[in-house]
C-alpha atoms as a PDB file:
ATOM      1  CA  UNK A   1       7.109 -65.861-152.892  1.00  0.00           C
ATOM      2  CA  UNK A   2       6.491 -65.502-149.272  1.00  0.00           C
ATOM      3  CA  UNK A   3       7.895 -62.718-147.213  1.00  0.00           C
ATOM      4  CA  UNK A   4      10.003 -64.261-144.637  1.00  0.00           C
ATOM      5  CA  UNK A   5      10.030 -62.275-141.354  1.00  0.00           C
ATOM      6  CA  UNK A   6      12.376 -62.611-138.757  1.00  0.00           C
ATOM      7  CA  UNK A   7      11.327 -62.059-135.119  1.00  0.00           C
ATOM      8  CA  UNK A   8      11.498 -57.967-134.914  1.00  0.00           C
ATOM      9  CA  UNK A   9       9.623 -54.981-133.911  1.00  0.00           C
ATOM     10  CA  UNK A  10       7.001 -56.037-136.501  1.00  0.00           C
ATOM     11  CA  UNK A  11       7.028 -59.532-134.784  1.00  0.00           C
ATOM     12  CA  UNK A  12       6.697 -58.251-131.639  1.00  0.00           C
ATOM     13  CA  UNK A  13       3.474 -56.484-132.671  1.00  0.00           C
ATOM     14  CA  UNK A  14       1.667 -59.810-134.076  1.00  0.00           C
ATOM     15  CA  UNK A  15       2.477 -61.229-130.911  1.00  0.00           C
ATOM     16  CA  UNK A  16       1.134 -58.383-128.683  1.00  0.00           C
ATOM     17  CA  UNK A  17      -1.954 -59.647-131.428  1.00  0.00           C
ATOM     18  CA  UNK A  18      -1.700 -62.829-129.866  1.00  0.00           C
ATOM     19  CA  UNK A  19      -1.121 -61.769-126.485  1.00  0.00           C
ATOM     20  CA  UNK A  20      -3.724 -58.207-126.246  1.00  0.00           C
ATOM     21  CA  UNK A  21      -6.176 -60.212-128.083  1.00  0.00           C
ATOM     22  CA  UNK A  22      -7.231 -63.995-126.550  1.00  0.00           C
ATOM     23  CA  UNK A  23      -9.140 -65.636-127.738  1.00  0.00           C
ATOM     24  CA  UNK A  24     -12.797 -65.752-125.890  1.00  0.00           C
ATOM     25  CA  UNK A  25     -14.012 -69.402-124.849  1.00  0.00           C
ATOM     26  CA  UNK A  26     -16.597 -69.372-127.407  1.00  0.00           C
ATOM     27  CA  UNK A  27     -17.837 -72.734-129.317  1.00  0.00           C
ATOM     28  CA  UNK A  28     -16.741 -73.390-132.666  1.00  0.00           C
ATOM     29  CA  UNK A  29     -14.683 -70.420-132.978  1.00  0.00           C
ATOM     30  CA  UNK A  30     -10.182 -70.933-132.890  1.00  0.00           C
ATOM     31  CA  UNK A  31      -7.583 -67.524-132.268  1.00  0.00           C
ATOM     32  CA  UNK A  32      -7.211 -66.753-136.129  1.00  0.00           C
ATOM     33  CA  UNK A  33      -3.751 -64.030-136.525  1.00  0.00           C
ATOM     34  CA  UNK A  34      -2.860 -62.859-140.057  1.00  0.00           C
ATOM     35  CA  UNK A  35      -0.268 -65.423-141.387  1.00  0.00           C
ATOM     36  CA  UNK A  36       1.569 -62.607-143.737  1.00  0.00           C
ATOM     37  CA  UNK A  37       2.697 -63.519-147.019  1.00  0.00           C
ATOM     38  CA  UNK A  38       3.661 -60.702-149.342  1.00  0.00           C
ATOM     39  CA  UNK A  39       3.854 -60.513-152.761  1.00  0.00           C
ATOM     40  CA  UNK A  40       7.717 -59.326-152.577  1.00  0.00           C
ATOM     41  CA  UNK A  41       9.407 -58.721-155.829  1.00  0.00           C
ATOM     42  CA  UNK A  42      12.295 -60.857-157.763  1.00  0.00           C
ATOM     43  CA  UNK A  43      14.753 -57.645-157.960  1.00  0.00           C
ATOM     44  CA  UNK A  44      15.216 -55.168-155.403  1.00  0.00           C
ATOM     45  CA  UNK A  45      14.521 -52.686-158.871  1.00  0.00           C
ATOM     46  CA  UNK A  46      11.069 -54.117-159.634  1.00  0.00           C
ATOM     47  CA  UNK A  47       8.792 -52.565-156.730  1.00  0.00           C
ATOM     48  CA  UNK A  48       9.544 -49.136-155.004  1.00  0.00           C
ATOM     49  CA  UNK A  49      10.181 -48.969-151.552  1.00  0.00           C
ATOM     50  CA  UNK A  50       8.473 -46.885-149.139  1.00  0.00           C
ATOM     51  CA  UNK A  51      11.507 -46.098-146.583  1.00  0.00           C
ATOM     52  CA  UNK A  52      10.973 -42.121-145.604  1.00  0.00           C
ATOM     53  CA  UNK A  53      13.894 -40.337-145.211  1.00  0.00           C
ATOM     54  CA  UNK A  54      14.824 -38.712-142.336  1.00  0.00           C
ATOM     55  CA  UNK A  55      13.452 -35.253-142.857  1.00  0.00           C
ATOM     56  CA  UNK A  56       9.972 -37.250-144.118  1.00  0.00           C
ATOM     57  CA  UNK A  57       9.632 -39.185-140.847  1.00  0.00           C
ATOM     58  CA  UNK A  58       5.977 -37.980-139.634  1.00  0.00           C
ATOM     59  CA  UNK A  59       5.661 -36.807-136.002  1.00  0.00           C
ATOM     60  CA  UNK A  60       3.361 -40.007-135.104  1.00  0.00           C
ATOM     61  CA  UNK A  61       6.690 -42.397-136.191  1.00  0.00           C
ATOM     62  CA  UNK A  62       9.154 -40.068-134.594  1.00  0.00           C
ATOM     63  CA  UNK A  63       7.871 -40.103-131.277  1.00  0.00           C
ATOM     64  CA  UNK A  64       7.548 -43.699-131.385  1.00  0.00           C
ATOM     65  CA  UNK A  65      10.828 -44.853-133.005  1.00  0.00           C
ATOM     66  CA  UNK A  66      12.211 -42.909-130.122  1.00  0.00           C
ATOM     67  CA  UNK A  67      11.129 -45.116-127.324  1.00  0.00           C
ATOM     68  CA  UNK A  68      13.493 -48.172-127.379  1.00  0.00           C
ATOM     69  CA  UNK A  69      12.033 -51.748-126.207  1.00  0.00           C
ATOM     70  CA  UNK A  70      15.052 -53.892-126.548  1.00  0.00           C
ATOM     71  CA  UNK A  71      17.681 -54.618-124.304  1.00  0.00           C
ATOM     72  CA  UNK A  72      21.122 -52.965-125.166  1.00  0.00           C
ATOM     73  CA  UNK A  73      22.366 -55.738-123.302  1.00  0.00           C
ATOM     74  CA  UNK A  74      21.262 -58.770-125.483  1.00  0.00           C
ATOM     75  CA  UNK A  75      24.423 -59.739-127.281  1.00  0.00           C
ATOM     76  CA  UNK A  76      21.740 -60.956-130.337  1.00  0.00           C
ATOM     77  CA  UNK A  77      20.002 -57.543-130.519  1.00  0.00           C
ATOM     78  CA  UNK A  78      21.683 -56.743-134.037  1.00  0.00           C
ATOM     79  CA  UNK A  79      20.345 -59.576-135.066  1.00  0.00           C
ATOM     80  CA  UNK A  80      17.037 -58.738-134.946  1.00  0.00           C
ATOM     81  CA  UNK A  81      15.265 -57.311-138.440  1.00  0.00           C
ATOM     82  CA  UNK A  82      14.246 -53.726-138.419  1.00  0.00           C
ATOM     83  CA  UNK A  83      10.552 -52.739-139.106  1.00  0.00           C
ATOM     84  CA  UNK A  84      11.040 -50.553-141.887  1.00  0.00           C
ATOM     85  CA  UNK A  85      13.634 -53.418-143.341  1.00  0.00           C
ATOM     86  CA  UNK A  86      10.582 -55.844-142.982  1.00  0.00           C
ATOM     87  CA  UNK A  87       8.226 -53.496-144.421  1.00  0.00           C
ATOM     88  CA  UNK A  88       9.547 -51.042-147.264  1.00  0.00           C
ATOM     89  CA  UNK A  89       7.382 -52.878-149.901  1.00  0.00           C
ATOM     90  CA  UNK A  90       4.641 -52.729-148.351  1.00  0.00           C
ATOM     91  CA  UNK A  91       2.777 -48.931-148.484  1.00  0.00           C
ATOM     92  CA  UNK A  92       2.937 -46.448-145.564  1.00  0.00           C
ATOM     93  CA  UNK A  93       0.080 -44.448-144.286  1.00  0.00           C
ATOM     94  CA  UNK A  94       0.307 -41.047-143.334  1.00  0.00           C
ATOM     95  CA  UNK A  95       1.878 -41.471-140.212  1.00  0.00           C
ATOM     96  CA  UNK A  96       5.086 -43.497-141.373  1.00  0.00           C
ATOM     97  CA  UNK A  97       3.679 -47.009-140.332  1.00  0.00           C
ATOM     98  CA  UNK A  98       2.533 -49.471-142.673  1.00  0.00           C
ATOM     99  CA  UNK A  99      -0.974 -49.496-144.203  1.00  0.00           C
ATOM    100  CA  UNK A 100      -2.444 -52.935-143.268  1.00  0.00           C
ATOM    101  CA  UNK A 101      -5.767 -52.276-145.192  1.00  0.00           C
ATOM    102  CA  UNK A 102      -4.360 -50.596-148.369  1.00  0.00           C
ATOM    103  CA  UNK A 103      -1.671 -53.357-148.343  1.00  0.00           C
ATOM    104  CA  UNK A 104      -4.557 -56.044-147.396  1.00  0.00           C
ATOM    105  CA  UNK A 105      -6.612 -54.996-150.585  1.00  0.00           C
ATOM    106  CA  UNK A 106      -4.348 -54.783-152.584  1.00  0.00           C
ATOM    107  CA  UNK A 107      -2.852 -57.970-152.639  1.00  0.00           C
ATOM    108  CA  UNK A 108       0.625 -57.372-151.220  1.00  0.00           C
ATOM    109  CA  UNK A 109      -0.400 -59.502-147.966  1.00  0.00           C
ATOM    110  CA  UNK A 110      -2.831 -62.366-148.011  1.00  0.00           C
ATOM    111  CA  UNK A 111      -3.927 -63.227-144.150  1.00  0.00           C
ATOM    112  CA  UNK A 112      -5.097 -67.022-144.119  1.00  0.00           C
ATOM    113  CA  UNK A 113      -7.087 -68.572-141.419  1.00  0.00           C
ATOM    114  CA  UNK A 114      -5.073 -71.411-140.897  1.00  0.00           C
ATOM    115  CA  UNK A 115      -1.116 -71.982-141.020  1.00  0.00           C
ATOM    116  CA  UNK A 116      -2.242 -75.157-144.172  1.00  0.00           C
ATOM    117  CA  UNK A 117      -4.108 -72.440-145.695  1.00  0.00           C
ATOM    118  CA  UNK A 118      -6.990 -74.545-146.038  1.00  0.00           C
ATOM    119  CA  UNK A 119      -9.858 -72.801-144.088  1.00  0.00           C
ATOM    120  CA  UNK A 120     -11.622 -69.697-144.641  1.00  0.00           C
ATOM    121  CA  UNK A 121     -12.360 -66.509-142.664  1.00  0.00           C
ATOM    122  CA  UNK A 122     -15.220 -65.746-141.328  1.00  0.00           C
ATOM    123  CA  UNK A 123     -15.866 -61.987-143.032  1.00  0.00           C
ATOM    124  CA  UNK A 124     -18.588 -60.847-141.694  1.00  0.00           C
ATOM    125  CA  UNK A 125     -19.969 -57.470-143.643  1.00  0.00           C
ATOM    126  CA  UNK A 126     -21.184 -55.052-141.071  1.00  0.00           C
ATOM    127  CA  UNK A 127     -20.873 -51.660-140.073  1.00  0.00           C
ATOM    128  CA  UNK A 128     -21.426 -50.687-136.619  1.00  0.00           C
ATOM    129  CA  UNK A 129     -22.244 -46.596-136.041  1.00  0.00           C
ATOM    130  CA  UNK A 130     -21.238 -45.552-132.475  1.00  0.00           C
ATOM    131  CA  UNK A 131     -23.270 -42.187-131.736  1.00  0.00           C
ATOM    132  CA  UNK A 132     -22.373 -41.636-128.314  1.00  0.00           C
ATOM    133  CA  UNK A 133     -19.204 -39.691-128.757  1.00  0.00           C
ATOM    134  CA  UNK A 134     -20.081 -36.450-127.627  1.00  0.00           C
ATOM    135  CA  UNK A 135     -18.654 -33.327-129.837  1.00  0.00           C
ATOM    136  CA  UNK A 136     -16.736 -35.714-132.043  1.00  0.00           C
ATOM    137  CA  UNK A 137     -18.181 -36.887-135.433  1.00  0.00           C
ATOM    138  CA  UNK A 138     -19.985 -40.251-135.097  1.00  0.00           C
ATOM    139  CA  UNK A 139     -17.736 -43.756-134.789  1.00  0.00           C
ATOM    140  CA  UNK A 140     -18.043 -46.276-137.990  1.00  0.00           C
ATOM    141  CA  UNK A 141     -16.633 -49.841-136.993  1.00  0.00           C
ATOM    142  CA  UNK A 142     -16.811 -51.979-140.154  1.00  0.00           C
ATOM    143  CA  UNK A 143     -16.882 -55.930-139.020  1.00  0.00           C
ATOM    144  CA  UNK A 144     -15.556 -56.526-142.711  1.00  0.00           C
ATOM    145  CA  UNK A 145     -12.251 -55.033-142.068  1.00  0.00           C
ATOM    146  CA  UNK A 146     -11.480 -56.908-138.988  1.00  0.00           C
ATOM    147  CA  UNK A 147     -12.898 -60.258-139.531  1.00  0.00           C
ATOM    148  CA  UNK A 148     -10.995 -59.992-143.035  1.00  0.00           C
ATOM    149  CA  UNK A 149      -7.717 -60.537-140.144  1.00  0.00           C
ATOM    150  CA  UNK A 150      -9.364 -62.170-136.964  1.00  0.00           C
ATOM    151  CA  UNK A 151     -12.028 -64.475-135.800  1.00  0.00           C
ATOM    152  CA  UNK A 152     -15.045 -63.372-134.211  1.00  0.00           C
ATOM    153  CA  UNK A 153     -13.905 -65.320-130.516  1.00  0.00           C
ATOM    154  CA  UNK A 154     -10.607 -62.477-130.314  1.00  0.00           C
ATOM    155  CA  UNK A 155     -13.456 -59.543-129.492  1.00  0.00           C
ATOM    156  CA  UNK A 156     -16.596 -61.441-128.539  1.00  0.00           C
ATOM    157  CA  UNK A 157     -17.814 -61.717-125.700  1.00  0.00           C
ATOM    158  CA  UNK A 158     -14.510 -60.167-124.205  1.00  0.00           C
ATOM    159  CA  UNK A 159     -13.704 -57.297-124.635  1.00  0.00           C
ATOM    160  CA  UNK A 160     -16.795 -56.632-126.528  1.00  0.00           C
ATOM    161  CA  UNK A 161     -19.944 -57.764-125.011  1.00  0.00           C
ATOM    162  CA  UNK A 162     -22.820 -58.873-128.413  1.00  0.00           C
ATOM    163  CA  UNK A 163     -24.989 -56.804-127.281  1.00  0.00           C
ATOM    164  CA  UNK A 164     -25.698 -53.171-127.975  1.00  0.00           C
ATOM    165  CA  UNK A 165     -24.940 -50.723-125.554  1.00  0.00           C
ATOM    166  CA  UNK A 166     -23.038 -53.090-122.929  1.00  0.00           C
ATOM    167  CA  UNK A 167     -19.904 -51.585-124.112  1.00  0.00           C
ATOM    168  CA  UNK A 168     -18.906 -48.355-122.034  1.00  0.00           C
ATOM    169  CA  UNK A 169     -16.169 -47.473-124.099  1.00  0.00           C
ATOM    170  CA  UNK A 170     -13.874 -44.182-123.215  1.00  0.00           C
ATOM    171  CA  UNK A 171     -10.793 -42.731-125.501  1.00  0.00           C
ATOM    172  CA  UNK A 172      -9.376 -43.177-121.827  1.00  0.00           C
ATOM    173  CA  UNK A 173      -9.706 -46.401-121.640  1.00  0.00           C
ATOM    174  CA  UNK A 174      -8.414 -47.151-125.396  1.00  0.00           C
ATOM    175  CA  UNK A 175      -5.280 -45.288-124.675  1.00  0.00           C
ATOM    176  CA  UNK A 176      -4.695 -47.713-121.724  1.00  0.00           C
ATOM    177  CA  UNK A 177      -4.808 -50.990-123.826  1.00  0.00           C
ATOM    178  CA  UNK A 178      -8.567 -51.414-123.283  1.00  0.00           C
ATOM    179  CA  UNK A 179     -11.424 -52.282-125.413  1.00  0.00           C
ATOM    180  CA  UNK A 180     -10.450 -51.125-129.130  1.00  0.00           C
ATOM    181  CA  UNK A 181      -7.107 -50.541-127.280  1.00  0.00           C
ATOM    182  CA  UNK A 182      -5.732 -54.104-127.191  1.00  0.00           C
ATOM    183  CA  UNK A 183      -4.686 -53.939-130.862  1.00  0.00           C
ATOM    184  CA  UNK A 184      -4.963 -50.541-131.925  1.00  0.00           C
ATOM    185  CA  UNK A 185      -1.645 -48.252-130.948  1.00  0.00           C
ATOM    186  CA  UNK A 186       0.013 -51.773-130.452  1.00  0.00           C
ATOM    187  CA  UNK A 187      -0.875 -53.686-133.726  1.00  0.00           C
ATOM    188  CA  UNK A 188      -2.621 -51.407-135.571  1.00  0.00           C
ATOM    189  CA  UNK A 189      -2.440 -48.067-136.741  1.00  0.00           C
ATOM    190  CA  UNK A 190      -1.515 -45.405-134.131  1.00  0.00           C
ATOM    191  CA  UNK A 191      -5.253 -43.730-132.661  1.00  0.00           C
ATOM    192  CA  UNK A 192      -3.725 -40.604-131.127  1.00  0.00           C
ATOM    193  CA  UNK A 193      -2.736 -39.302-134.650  1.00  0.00           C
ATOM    194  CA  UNK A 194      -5.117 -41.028-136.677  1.00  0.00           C
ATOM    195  CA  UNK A 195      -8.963 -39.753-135.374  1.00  0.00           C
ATOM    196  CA  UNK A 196     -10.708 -39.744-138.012  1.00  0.00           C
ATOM    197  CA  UNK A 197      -9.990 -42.946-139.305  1.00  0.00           C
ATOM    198  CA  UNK A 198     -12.655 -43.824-136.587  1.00  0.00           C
ATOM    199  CA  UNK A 199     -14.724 -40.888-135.951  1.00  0.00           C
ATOM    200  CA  UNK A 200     -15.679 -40.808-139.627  1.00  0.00           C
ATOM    201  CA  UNK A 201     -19.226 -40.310-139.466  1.00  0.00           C
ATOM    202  CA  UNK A 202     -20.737 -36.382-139.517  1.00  0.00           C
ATOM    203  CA  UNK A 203     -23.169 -35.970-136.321  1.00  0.00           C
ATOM    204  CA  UNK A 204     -25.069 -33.588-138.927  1.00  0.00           C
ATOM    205  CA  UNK A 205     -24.020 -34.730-142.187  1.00  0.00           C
ATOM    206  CA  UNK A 206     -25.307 -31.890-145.310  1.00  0.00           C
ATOM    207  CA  UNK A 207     -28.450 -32.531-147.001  1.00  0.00           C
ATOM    208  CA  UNK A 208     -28.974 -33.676-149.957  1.00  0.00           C
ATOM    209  CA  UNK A 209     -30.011 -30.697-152.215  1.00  0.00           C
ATOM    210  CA  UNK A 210     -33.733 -30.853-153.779  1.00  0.00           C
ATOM    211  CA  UNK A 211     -34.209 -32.173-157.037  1.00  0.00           C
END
C-alpha cells in the first residue's frame, strides 16, 4: 500500500529537493527525487508509531518546530497534513526527525527512479574521505547513500566540481544553503546537531594491537 502524502511540511522539504538541488546539464543523466512509498500498515494497531511526546521532543526538533513557515492567513492552512502525522511509522533519529536511511534500508520507503517505476538508480558504491577539516575528525561521504535517492546530474558538476580538491567547502558555507547545504538542514537530517554523522572518521584512529 502506498503512503499517500498530502502537500505539508514534509512536502515542502522534497520540493526544496527539487528546488536546492537542479539538476546539472549533464548528458544522459534526468533530476531523479525519491518517489516515497511506505510500507504503512492495515490497522493503526499493527506497527508502532514513533510520535514523541512533548517532554521527549529533542532540542534539534524544538527549535525548529518553533519557527512557523505558513501563512496564518491562508484560509486552507488546516488543511495541510502535519509532518509527524505523515511520518509516525516511519523511525525517528535522535533528533526527533525522521530517519531516511534507517527507514530506506529497511524497507519502509522504496525511492524509484522514475514515477512508472521502471528504471533503475544509478548506486554508485563509493566513499569519499575529506581530510581537510582541521581539529575535527576526518569527513566520510558515502556515494552509495545518496545515489541510493538522487542521480549523479543533482551534485555534479554543480555544486560539486568531479574533481578532487576543486571543492572549497566551509561549515559556513553549508549553514548558508551551500554545497552539502542545499539538502542537508532542509531535506535531510539537521547538521548543526548531528556532527558526527559526517565527521566520522578519527584523524588518528588506535592501532591495531600486535599479534
Amino acid at each position: 500500500m502506498e503512503l499517500k502524502i498530502r502537500l505539508s511540511r514534509l512536502g515542502g522539504l522534497l520540493l526544496a529537493a527539487h528546488l536546492f538541488c537542479p539538476p546539472a546539464p549533464a548528458a544522459g543523466y534526468v533530476m531523479q527525487l525519491a518517489h516515497l512509498r511506505a510500507a504503512v500498515p492495515q490497522s493503526e494497531d499493527e506497527a508502532p508509531t514513533y510520535v514523541h511526546s512533548e517532554r521527549e521532543v529533542p532540542p534539534a526538533r524544538r527549535a525548529i518546530d518553533t519557527v512557523e513557515f505558513l501563512d496564518d492567513n491562508n484560509p486552507d492552512r488546516n488543511r495541510l497534513q502535519r509532518i509527524d502525522e505523515a511520518t509516525r511509522h516511519l523511525p525517528y533519529d535522535a533528533n526527533g526527525f525522521p530517519d531516511w536511511m534507517k527507514a530506506l534500508n529497511t524497507g519502509l520507503i522504496k525511492p524509484r527512479a522514475s514515477l512508472n517505476g521502471k528504471d533503475k538508480m544509478e548506486v554508485l558504491d563509493l566513499d569519499i574521505v575529506m581530510r581537510n577539516t582541521k581539529e575535527m575528525p576526518f569527513v566520510k561521504f558515502p556515494h552509495r547513500s545518496h545515489t541510493e535517492w538522487l542521480a549523479c546530474a543533482n551534485c555534479h558538476p554543480d555544486p560539486f566540481p568531479t574533481k578532487a580538491g576543486a571543492s572549497q567547502i566551509r561549515m559556513v558555507n553549508i549553514f548558508r544553503g551551500q554545497f552539502c547545504g542545499k539538502c542537508h538542514d532542509r531535506v535531510a537530517f539537521v547538521t548543526f546537531f548531528s556532527c558526527d554523522r559526517c565527521h566520522s572518521q578519527p584523524q588518528n584512529p588506535p592501532k591495531a594491537p600486535p599479534p
